[in-house]
N, C-alpha and C. Protein backbone atom coordinates (compact mmCIF):
# COMPACT_ATOMS: atom_id res chain seq x y z
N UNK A 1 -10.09 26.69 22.20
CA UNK A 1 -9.44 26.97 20.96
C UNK A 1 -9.83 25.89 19.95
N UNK A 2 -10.35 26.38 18.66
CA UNK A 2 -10.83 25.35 17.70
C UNK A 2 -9.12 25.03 17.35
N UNK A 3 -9.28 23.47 16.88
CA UNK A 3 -8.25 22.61 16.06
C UNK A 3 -9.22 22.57 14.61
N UNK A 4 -8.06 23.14 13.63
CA UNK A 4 -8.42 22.90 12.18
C UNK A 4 -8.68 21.06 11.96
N UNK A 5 -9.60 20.78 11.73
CA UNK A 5 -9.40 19.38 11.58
C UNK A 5 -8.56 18.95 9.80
N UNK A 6 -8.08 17.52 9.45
CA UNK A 6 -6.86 17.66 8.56
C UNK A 6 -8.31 17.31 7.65
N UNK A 7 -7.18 17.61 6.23
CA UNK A 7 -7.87 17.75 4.90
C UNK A 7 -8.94 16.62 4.90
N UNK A 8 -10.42 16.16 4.30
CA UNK A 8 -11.01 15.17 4.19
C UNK A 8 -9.76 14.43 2.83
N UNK A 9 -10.08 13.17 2.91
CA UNK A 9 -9.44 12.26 1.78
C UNK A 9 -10.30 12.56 0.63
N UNK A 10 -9.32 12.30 -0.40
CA UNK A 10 -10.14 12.69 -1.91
C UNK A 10 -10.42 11.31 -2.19
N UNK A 11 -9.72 10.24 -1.73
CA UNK A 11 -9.81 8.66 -1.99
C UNK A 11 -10.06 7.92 -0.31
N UNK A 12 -11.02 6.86 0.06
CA UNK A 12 -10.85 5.30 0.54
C UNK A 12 -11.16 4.23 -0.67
N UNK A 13 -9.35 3.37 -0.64
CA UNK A 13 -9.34 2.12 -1.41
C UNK A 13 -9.26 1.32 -0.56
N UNK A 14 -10.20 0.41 -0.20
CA UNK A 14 -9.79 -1.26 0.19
C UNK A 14 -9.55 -2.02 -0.80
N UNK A 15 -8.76 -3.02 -0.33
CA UNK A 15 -8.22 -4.44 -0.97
C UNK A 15 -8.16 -5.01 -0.38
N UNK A 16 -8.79 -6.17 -0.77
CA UNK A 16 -8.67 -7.61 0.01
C UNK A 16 -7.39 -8.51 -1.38
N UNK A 17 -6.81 -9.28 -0.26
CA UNK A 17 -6.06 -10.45 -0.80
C UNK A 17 -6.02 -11.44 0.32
N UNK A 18 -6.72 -12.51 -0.45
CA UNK A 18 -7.06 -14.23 0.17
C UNK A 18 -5.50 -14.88 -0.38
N UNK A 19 -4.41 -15.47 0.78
CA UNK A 19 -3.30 -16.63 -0.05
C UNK A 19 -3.83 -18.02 0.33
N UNK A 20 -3.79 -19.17 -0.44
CA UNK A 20 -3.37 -20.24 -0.12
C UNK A 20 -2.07 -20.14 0.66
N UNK A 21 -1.28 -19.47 0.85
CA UNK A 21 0.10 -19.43 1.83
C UNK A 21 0.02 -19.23 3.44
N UNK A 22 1.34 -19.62 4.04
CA UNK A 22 0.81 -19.51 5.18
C UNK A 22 1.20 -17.80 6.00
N UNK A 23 0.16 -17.41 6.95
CA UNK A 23 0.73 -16.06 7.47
C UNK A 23 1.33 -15.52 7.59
N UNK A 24 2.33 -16.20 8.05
CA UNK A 24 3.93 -15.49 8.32
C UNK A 24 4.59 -15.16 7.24
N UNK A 25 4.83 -16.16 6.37
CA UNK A 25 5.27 -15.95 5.07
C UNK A 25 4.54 -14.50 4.52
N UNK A 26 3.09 -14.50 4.49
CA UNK A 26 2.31 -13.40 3.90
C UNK A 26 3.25 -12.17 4.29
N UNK A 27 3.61 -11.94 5.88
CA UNK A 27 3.29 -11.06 6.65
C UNK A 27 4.99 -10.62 6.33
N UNK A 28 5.83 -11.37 6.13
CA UNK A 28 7.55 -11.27 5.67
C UNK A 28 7.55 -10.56 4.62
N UNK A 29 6.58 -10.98 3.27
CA UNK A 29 6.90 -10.26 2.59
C UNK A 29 6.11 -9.24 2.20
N UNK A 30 5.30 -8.63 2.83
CA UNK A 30 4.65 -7.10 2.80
C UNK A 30 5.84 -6.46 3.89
N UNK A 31 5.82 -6.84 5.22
CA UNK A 31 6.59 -6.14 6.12
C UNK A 31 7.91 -5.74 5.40
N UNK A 32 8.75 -6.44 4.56
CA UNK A 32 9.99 -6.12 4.06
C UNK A 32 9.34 -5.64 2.72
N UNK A 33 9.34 -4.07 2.65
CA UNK A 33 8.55 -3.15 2.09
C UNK A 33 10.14 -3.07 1.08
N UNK A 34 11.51 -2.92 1.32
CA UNK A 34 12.23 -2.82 0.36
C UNK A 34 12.38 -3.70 -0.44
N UNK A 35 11.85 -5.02 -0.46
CA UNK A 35 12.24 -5.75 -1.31
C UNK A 35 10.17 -6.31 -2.48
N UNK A 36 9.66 -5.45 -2.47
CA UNK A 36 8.42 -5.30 -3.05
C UNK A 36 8.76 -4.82 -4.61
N UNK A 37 9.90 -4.34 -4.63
CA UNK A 37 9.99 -4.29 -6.20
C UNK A 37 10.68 -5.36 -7.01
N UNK A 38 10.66 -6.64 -6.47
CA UNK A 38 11.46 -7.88 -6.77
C UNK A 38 9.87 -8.71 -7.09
N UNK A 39 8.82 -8.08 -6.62
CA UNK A 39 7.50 -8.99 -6.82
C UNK A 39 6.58 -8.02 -7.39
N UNK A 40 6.71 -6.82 -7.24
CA UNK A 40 5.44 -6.20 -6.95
C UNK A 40 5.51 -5.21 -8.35
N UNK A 41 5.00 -5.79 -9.69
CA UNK A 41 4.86 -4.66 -11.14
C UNK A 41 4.57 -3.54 -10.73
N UNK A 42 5.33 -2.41 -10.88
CA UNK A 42 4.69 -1.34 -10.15
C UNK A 42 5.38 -0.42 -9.33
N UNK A 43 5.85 -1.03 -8.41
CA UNK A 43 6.77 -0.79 -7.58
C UNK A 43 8.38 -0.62 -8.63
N UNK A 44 8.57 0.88 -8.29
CA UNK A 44 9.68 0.88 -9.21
C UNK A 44 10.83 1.00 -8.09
N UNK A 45 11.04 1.64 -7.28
CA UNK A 45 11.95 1.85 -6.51
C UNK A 45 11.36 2.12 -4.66
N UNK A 46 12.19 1.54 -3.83
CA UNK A 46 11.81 1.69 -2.45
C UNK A 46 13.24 2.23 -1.76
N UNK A 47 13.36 3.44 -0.70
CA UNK A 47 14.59 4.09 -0.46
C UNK A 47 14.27 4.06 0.73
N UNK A 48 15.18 3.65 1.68
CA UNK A 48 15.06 4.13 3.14
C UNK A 48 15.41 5.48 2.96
N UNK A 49 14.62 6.14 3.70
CA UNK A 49 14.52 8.02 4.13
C UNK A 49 15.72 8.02 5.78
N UNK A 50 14.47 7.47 6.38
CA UNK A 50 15.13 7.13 7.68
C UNK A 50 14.31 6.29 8.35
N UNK A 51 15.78 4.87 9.19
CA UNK A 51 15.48 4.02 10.09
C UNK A 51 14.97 4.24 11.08
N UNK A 52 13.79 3.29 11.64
CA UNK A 52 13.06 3.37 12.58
C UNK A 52 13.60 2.34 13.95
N UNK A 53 12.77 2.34 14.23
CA UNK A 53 13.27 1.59 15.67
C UNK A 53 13.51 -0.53 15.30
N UNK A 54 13.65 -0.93 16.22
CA UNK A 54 13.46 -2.40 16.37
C UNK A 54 12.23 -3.05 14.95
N UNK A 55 11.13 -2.39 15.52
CA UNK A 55 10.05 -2.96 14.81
C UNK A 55 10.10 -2.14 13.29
N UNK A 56 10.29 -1.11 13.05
CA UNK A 56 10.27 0.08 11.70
C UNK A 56 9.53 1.25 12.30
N UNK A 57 8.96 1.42 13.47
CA UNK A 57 8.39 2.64 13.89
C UNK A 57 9.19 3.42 13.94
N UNK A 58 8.92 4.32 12.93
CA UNK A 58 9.48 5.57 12.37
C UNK A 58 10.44 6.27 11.26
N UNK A 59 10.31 4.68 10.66
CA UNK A 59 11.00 4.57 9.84
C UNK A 59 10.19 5.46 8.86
N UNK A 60 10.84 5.51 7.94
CA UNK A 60 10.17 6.46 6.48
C UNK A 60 10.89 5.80 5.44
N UNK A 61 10.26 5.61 4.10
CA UNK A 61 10.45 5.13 3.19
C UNK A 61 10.17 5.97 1.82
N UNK A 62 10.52 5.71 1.10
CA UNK A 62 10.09 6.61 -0.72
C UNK A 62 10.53 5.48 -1.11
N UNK A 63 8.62 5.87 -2.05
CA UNK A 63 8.13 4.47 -2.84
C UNK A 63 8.11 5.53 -4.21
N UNK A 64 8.29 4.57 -5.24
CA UNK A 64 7.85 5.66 -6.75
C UNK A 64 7.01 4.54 -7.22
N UNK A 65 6.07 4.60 -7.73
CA UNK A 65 4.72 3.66 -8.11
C UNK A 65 4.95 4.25 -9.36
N UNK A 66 4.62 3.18 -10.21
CA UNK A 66 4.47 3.42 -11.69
C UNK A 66 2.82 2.45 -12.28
N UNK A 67 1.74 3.43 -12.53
CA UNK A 67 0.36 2.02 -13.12
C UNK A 67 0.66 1.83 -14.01
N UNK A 68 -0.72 2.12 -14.92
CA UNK A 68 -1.46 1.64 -16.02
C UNK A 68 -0.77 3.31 -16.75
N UNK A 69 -1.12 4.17 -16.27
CA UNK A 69 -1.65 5.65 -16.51
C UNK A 69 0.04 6.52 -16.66
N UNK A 70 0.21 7.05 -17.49
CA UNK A 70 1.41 7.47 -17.94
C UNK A 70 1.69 8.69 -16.56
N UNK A 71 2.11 8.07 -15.38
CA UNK A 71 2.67 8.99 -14.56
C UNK A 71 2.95 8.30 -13.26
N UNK A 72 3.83 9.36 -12.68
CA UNK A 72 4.84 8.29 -11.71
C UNK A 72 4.56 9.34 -9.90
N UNK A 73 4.33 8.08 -9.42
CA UNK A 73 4.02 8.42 -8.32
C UNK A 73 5.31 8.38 -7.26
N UNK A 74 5.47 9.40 -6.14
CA UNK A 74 6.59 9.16 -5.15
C UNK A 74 5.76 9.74 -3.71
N UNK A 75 5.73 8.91 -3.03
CA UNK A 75 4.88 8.67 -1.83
C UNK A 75 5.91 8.12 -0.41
N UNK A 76 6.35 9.64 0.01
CA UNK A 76 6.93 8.81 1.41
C UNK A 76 6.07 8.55 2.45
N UNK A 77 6.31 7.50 3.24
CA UNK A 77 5.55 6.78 4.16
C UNK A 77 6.41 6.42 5.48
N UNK A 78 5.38 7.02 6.52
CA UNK A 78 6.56 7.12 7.85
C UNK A 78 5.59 5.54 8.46
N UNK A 79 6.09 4.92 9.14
CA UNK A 79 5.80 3.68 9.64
C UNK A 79 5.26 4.28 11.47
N UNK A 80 3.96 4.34 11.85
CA UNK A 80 3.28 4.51 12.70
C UNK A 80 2.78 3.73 13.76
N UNK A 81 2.69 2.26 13.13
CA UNK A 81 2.50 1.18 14.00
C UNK A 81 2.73 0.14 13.26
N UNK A 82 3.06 -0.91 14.22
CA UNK A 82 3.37 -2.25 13.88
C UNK A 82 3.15 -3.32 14.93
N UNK A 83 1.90 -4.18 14.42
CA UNK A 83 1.41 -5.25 15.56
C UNK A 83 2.29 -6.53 14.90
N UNK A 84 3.10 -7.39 15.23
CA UNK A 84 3.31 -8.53 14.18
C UNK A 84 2.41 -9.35 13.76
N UNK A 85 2.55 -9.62 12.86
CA UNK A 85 1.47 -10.55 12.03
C UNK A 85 -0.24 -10.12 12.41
N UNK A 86 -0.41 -8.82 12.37
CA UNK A 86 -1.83 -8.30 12.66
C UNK A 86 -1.88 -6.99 12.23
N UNK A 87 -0.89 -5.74 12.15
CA UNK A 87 -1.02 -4.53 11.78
C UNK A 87 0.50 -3.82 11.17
N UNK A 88 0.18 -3.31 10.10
CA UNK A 88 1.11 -1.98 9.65
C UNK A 88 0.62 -1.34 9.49
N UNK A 89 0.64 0.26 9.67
CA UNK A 89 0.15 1.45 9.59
C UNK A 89 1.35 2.75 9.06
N UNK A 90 0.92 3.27 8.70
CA UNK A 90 1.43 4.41 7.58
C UNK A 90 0.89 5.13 7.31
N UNK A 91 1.75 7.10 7.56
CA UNK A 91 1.47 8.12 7.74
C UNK A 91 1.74 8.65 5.56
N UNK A 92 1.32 8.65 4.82
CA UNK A 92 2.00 9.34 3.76
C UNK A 92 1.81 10.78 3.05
N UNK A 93 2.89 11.22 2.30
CA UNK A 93 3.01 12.59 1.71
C UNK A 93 3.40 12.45 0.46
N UNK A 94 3.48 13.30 -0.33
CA UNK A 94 4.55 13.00 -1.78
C UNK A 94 2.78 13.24 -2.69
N UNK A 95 3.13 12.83 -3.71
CA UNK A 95 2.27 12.80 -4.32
C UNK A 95 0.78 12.56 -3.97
N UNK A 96 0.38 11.89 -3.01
CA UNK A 96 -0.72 11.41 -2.18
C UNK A 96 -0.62 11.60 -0.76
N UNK A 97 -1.14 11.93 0.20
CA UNK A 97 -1.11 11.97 1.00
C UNK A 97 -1.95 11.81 2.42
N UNK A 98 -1.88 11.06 3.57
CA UNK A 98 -2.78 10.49 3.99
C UNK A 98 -2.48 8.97 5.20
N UNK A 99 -3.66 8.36 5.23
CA UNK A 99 -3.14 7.54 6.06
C UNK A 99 -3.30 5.62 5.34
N UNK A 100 -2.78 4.75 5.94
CA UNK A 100 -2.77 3.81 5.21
C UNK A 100 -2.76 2.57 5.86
N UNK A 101 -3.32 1.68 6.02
CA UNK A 101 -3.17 0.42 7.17
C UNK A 101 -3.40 -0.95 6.44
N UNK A 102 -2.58 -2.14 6.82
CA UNK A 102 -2.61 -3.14 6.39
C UNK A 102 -2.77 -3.91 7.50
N UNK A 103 -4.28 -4.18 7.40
CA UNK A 103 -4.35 -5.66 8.47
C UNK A 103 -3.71 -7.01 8.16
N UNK A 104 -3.41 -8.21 8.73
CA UNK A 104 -3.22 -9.53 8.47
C UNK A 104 -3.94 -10.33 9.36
N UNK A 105 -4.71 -11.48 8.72
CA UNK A 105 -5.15 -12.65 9.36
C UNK A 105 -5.30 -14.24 8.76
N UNK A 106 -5.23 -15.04 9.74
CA UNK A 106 -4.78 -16.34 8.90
C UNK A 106 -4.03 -17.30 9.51
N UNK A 107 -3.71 -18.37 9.32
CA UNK A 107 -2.75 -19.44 9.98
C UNK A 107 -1.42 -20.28 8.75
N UNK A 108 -1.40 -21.32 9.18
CA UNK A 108 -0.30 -21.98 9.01
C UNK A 108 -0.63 -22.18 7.44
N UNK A 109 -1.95 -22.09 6.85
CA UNK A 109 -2.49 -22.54 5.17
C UNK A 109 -3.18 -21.58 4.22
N UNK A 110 -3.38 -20.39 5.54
CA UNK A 110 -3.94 -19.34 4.63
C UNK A 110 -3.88 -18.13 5.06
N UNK A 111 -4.06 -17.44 4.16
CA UNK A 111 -3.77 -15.79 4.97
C UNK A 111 -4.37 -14.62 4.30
N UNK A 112 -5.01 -13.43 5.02
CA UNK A 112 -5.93 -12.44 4.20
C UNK A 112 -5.25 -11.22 4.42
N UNK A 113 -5.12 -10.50 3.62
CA UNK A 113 -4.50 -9.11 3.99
C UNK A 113 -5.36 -7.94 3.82
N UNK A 114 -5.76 -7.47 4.50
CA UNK A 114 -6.61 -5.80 4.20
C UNK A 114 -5.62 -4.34 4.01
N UNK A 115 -5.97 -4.01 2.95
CA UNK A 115 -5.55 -2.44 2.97
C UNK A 115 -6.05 -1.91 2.49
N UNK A 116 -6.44 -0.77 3.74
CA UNK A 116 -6.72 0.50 3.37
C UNK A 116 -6.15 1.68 3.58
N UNK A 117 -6.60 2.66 2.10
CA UNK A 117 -5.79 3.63 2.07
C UNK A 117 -6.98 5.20 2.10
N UNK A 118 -6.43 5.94 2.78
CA UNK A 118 -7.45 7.11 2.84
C UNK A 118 -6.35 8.30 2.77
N UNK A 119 -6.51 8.87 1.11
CA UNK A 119 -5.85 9.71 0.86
C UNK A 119 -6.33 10.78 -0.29
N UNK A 120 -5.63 11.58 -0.22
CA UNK A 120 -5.83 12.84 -1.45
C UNK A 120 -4.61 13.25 -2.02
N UNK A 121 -5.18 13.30 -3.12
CA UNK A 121 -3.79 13.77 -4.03
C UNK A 121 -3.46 15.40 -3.56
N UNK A 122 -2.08 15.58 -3.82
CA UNK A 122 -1.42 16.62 -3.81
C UNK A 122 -1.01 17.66 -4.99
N UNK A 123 -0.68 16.82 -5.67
CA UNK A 123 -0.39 17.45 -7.34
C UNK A 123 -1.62 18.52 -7.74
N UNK A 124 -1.37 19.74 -8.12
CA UNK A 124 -2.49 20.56 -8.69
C UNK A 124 -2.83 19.60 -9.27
N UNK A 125 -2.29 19.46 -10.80
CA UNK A 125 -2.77 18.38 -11.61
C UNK A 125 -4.26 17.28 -11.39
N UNK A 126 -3.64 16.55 -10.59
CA UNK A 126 -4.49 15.63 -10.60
C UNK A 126 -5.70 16.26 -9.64
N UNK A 127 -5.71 17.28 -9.16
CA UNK A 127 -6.65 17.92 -8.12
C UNK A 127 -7.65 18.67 -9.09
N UNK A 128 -7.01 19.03 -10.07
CA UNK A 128 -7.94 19.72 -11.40
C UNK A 128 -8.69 18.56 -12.11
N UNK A 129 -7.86 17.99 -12.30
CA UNK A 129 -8.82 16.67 -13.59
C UNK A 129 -9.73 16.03 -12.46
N UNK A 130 -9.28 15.61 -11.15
CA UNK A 130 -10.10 14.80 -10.76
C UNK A 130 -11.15 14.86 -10.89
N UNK A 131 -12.76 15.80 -10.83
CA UNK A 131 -13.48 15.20 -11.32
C UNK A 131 -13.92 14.71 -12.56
N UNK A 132 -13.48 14.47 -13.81
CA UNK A 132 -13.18 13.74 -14.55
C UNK A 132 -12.62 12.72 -14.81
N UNK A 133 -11.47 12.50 -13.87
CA UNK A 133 -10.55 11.58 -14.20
C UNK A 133 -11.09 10.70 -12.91
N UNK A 134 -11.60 11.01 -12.08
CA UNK A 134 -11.25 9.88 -10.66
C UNK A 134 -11.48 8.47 -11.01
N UNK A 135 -12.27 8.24 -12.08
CA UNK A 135 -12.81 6.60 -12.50
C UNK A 135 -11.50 5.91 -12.99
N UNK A 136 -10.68 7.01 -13.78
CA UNK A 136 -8.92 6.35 -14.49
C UNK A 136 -8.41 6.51 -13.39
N UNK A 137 -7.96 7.03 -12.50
CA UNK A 137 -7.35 6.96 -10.98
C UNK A 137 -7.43 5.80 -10.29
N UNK A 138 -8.53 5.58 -10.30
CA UNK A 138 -9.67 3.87 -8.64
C UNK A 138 -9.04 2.98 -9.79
N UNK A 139 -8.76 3.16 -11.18
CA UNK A 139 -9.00 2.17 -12.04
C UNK A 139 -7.57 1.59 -11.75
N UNK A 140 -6.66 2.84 -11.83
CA UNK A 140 -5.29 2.86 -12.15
C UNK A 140 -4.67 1.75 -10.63
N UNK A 141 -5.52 2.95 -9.58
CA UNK A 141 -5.03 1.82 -8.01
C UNK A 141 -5.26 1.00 -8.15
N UNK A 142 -6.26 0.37 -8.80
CA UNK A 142 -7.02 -1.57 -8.61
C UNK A 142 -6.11 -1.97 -9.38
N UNK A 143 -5.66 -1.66 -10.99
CA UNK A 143 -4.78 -2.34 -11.12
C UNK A 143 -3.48 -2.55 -10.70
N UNK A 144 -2.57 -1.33 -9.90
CA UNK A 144 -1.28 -1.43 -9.25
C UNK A 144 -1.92 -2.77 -8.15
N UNK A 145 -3.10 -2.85 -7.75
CA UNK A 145 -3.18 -3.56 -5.94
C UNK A 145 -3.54 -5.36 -6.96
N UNK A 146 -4.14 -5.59 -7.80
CA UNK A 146 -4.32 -6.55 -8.60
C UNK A 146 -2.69 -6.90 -8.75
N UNK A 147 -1.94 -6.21 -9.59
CA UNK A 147 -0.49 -6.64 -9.89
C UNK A 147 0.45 -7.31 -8.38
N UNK A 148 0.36 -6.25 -6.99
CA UNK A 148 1.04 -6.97 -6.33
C UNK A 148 0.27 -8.29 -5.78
N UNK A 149 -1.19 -8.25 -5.42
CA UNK A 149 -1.50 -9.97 -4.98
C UNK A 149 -0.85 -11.02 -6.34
N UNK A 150 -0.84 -10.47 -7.65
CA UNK A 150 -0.56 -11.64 -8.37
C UNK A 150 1.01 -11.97 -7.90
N UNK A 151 1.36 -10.93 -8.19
CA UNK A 151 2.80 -10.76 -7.67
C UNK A 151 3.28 -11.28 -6.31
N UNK A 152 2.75 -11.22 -5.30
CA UNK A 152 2.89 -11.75 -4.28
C UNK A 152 2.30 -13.30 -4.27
N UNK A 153 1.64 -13.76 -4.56
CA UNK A 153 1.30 -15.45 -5.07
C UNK A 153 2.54 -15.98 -5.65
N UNK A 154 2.80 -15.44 -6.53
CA UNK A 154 4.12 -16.16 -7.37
C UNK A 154 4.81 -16.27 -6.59
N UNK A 155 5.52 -14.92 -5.76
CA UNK A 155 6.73 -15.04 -5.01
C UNK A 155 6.80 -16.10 -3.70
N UNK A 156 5.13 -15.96 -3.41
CA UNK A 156 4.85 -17.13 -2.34
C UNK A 156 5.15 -18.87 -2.38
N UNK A 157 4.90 -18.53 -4.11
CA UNK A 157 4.53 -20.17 -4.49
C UNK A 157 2.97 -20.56 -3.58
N UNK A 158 2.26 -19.63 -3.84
CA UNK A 158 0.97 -20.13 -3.29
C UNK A 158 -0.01 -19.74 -4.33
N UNK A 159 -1.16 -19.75 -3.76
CA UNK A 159 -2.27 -19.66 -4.94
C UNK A 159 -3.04 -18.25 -3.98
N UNK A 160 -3.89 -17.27 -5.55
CA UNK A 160 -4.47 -16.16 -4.77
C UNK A 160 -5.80 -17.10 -4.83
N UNK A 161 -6.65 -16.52 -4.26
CA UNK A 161 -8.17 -16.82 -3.76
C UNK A 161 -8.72 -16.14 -4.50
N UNK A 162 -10.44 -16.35 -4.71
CA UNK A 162 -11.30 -16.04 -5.47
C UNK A 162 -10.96 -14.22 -4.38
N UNK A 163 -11.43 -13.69 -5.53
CA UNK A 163 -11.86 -12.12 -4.15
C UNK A 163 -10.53 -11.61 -3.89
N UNK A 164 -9.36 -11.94 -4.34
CA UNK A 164 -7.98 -11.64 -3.69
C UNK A 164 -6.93 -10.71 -4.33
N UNK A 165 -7.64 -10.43 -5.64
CA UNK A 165 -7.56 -9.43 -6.30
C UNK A 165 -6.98 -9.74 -7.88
């Protein structure tokens, strides 16, 4: 029996962010995903959907993202895995939809975070303009992912790195 394989992604974004801070710290405040709108321009609101286990596996969240670009994003995200201080992973739907992973690496003085996101929009809308628009889209994500490393430096009291966004 053939399996439909799932939609290809209309988007892969990586981001790198280099801290002068140390790991753990890094890794506290990405992992505590509700409190990202206290740092993170952009981040307008974060809602627990539903609690996950010990670690957040299975938890679900609704995020509403606000960029550059006059429109508002709401993206729930079910929590899939969690290595400490090495992996988060995330299933999402809502406006985008897709998969999403944040590596961490680093010690006691510095710390790098990877995320990537491999997704496609949902909205007719943006499924029509996209080929036109996809350059204001990548533009719109770099600047939401630019705002939280700055944002996350401050809150660190650390410094971002060349490359860190």
């Amino acid at each position: 029996m053939d399996r439909a394989e799932p939609p290809r992604p209309d988007y892969h974004f990586v981001t790198h962010w280099r801290f002068g801070a140390p790991l753990p710290e890094v890794w506290e405040r990405v992992y505590r995903v509700e409190r990202w709108p206290e740092w993170w321009k952009g981040v307008q609101s974060v809602v627990e959907l539903q609690a996950g286990d010990a670690q957040g596996i299975g938890s679900v969240r609704r995020f509403t993202w606000r960029g550059v670009l006059p429109f508002r994003m709401v993206i729930d995200v079910r929590i899939v895995r969690v290595e400490p201080f090495t992996t988060i992973e995330g299933v999402a739907s809502g406006t985008l939809e897709g998969r999403g992973l944040w590596r961490f690496s680093g010690d006691a003085r510095h710390a790098t975070v990877r995320c990537d996101w491999d997704v496609r929009a949902t909205e007719p809308w943006m499924r029509v303009l996209a080929p036109l628009a996809r350059p204001l889209f990548v533009w719109n994500h770099d600047v939401i992912m630019r705002r939280g490393a700055r944002g996350l430096a401050r809150a660190l009291e650390g410094t971002l790195k060349p490359d860190g966004g």
